[in-house]
C-alpha atoms as a PDB file:
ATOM      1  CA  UNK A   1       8.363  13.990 -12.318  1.00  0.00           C
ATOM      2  CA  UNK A   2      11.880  14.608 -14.195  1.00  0.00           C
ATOM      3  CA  UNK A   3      15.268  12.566 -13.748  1.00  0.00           C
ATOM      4  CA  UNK A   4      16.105  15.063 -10.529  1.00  0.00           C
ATOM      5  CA  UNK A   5      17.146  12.923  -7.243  1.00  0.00           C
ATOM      6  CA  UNK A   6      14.432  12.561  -5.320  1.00  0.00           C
ATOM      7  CA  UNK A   7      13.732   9.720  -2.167  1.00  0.00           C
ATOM      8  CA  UNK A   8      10.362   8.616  -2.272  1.00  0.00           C
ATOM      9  CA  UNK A   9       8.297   7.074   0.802  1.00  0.00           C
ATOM     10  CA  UNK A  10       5.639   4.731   0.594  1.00  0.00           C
ATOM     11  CA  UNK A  11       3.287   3.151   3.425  1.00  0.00           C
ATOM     12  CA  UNK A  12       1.172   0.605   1.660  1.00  0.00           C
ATOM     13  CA  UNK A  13      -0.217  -2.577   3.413  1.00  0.00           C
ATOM     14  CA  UNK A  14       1.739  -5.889   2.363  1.00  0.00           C
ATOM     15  CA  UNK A  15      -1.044  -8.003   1.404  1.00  0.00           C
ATOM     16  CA  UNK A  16      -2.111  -5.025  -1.461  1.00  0.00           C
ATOM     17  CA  UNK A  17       1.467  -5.788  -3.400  1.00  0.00           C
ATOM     18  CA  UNK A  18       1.059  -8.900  -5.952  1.00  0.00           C
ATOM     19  CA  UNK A  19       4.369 -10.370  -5.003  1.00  0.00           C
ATOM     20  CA  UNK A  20       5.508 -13.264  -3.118  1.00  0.00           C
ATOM     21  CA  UNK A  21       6.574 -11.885   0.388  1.00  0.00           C
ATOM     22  CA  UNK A  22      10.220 -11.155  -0.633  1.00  0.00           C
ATOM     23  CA  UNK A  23       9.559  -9.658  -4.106  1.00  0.00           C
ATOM     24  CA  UNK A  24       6.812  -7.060  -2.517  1.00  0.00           C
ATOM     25  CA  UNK A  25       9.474  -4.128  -2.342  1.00  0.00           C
ATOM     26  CA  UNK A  26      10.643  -4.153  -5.335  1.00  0.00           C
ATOM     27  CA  UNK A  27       7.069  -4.756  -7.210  1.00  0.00           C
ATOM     28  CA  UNK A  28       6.218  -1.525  -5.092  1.00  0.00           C
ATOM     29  CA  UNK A  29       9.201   0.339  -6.232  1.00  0.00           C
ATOM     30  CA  UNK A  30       8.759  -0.764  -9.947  1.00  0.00           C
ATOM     31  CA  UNK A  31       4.988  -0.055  -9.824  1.00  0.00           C
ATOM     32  CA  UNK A  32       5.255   2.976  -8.692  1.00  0.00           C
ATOM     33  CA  UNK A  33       8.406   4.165 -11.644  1.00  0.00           C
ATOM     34  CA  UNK A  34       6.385   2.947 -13.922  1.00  0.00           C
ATOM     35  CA  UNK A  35       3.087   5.099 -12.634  1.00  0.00           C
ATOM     36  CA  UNK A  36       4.308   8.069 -11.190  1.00  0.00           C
ATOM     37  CA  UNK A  37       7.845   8.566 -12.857  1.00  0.00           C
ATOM     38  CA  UNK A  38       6.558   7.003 -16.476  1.00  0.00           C
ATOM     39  CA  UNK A  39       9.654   5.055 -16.394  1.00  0.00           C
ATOM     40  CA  UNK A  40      10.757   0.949 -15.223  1.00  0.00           C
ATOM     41  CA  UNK A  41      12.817   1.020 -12.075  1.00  0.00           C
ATOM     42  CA  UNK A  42      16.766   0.585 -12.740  1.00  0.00           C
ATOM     43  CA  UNK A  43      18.371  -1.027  -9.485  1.00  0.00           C
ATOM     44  CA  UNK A  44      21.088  -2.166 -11.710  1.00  0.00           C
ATOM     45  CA  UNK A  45      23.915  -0.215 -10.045  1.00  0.00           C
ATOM     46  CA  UNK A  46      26.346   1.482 -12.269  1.00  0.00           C
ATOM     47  CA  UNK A  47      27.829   4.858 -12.404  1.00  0.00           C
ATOM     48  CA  UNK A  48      25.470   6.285 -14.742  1.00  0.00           C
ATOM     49  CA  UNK A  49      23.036   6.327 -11.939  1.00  0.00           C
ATOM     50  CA  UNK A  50      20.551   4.263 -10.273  1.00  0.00           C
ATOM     51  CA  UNK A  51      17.477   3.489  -8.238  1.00  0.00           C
ATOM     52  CA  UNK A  52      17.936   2.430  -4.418  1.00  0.00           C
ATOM     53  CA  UNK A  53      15.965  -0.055  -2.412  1.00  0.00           C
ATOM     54  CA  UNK A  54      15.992   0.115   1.222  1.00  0.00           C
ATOM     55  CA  UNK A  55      14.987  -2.327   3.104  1.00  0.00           C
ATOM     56  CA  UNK A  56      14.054  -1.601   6.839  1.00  0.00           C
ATOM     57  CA  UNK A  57      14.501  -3.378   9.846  1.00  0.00           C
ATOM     58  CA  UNK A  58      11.721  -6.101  10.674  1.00  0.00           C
ATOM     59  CA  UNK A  59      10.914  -6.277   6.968  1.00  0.00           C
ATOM     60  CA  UNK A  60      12.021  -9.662   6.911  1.00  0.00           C
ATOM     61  CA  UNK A  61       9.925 -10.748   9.581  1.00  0.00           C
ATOM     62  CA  UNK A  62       6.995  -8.766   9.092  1.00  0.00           C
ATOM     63  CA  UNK A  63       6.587 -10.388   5.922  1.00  0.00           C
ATOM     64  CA  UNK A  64       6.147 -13.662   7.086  1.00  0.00           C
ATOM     65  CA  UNK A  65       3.084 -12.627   9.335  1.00  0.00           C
ATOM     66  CA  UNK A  66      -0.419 -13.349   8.131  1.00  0.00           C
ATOM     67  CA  UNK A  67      -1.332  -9.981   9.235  1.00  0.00           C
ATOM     68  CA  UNK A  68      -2.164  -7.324   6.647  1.00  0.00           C
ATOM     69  CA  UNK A  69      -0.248  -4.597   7.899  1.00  0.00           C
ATOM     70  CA  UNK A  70       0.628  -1.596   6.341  1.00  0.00           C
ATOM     71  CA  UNK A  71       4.619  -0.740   6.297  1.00  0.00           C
ATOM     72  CA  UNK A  72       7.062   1.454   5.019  1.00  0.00           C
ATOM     73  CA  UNK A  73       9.024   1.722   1.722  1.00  0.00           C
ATOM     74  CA  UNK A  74      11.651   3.733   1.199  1.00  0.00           C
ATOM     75  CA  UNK A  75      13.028   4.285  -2.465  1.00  0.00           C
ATOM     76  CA  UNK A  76      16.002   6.794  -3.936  1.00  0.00           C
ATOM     77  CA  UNK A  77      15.352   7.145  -7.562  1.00  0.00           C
ATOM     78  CA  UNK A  78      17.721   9.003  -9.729  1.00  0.00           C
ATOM     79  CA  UNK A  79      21.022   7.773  -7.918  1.00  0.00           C
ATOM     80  CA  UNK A  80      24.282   9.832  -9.661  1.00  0.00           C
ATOM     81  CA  UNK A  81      26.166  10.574  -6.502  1.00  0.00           C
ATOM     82  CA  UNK A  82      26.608  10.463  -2.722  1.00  0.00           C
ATOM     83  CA  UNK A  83      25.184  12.509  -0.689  1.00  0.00           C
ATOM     84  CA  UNK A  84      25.880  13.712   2.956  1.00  0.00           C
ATOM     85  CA  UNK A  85      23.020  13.991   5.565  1.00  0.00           C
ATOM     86  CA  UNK A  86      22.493  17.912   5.068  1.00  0.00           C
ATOM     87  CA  UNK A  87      22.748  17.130   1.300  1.00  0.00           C
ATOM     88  CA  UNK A  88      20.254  14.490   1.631  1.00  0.00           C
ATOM     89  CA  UNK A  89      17.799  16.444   3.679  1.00  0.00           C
ATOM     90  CA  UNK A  90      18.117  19.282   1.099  1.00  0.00           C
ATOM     91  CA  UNK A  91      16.839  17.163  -1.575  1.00  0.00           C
ATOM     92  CA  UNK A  92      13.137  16.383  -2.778  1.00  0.00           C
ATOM     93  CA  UNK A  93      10.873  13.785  -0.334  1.00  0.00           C
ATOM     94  CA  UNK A  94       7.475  12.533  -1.435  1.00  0.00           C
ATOM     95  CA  UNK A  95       5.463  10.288   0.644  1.00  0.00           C
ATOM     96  CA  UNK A  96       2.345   8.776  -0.990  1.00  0.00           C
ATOM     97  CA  UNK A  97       0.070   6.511   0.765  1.00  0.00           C
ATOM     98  CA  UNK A  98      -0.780   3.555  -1.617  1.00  0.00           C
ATOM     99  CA  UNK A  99      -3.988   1.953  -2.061  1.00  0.00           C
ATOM    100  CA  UNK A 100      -4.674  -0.736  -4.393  1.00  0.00           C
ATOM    101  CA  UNK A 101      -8.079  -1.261  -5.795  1.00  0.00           C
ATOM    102  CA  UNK A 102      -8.700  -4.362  -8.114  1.00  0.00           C
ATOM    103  CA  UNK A 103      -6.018  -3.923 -10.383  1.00  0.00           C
ATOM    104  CA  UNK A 104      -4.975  -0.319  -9.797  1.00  0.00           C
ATOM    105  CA  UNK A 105      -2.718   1.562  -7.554  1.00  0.00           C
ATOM    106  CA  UNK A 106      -3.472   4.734  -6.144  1.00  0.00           C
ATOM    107  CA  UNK A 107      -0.958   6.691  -5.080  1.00  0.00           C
ATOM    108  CA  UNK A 108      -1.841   9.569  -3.157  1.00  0.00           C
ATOM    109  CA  UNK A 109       0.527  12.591  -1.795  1.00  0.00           C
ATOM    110  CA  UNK A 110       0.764  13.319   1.798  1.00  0.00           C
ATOM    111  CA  UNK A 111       2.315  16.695   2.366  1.00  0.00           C
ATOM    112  CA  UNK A 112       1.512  17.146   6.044  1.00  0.00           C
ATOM    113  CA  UNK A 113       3.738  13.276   6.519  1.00  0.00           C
ATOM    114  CA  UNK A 114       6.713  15.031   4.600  1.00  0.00           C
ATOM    115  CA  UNK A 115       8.800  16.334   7.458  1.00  0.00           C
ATOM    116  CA  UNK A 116       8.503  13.389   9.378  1.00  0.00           C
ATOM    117  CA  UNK A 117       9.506  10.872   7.225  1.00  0.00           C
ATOM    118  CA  UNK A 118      11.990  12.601   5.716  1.00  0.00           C
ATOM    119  CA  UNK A 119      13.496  12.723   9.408  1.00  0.00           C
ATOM    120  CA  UNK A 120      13.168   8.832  10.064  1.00  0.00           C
ATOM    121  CA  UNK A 121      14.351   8.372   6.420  1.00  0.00           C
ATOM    122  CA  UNK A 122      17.498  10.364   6.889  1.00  0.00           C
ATOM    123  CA  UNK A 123      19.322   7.854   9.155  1.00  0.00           C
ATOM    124  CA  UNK A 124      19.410   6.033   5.670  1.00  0.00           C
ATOM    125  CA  UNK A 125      22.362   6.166   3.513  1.00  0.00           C
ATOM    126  CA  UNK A 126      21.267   8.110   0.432  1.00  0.00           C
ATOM    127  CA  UNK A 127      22.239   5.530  -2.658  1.00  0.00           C
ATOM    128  CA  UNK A 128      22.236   2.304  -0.247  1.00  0.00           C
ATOM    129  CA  UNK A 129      25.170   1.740   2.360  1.00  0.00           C
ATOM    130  CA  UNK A 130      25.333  -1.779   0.316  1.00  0.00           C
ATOM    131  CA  UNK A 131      24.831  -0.154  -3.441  1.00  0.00           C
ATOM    132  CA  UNK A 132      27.570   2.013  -2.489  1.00  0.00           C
ATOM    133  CA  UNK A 133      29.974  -0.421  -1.480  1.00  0.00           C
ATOM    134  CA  UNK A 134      29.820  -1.953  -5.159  1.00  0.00           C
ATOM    135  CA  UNK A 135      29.479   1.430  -6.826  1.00  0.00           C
ATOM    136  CA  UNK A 136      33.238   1.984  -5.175  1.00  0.00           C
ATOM    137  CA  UNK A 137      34.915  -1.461  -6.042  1.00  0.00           C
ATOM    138  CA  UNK A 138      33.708  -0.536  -9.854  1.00  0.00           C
ATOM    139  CA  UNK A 139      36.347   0.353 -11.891  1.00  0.00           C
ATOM    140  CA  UNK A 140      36.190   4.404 -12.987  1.00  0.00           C
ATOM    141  CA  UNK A 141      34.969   4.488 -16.344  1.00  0.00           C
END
């Protein structure tokens, strides 16, 4: 993959992330940049760009079941601007289903879950609603 914007979907089951419960998203997110975009995962926000975490609703709760369910994760990597809905629909979607095996994520595409996951994933703010907000109070360079 290149340093083009793209929002990336993962379902992966909770108990396969080696994290404690509230780090899981994040070790997702940076396992994956470092797999799949060859690169660490930069959710320091600055203009420059940036990589966006979004975490959905029942996350929080979810993660303090003992079940091993599988949820979703939704990342925006290569942050440099906002985008409106149309814009964000226009851009590239992945979803990957992830499987972890010993040490050893597999992530594998899912074209045919594209189109609807990039419709449930649109009602999020490209960037992070909450990223944004700093990104704004930041003085312009």
């Amino acid at each position: 993959m290149n340093n083009n914007q793209i929002r990336v979907i993962i379902k992966a089951h909770l108990r396969d992330i080696p994290a404690e419960t509230e780090q899981r998203v994040h070790r997702l997110g940076s396992d994956f940049c470092e797999q799949i975009l060859g690169r660490p995962i930069n959710i320091r926000v600055q203009r420059g760009g940036y990589d966006a975490i979004h975490f959905l609703p029942g996350f929080h709760s979810v993660i303090q079941s003992d079940q091993n369910i599988s949820r979703y994760f939704i990342y925006d990597f290569n942050f440099t601007g906002r985008l409106d809905k149309e814009e964000l629909l226009e851009i590239e979607h992945k979803f990957y289903l992830a499987t972890r095996i010993a040490d050893a994520w597999i992530f594998t595409p899912r074209k045919d879950w594209i189109d609807s996951a990039k419709s449930y994933a649109s009602r999020y703010v490209w960037g992070g609603a909450g990223e944004q907000k700093i990104l704004s109070s930041m003085e312009p360079q």
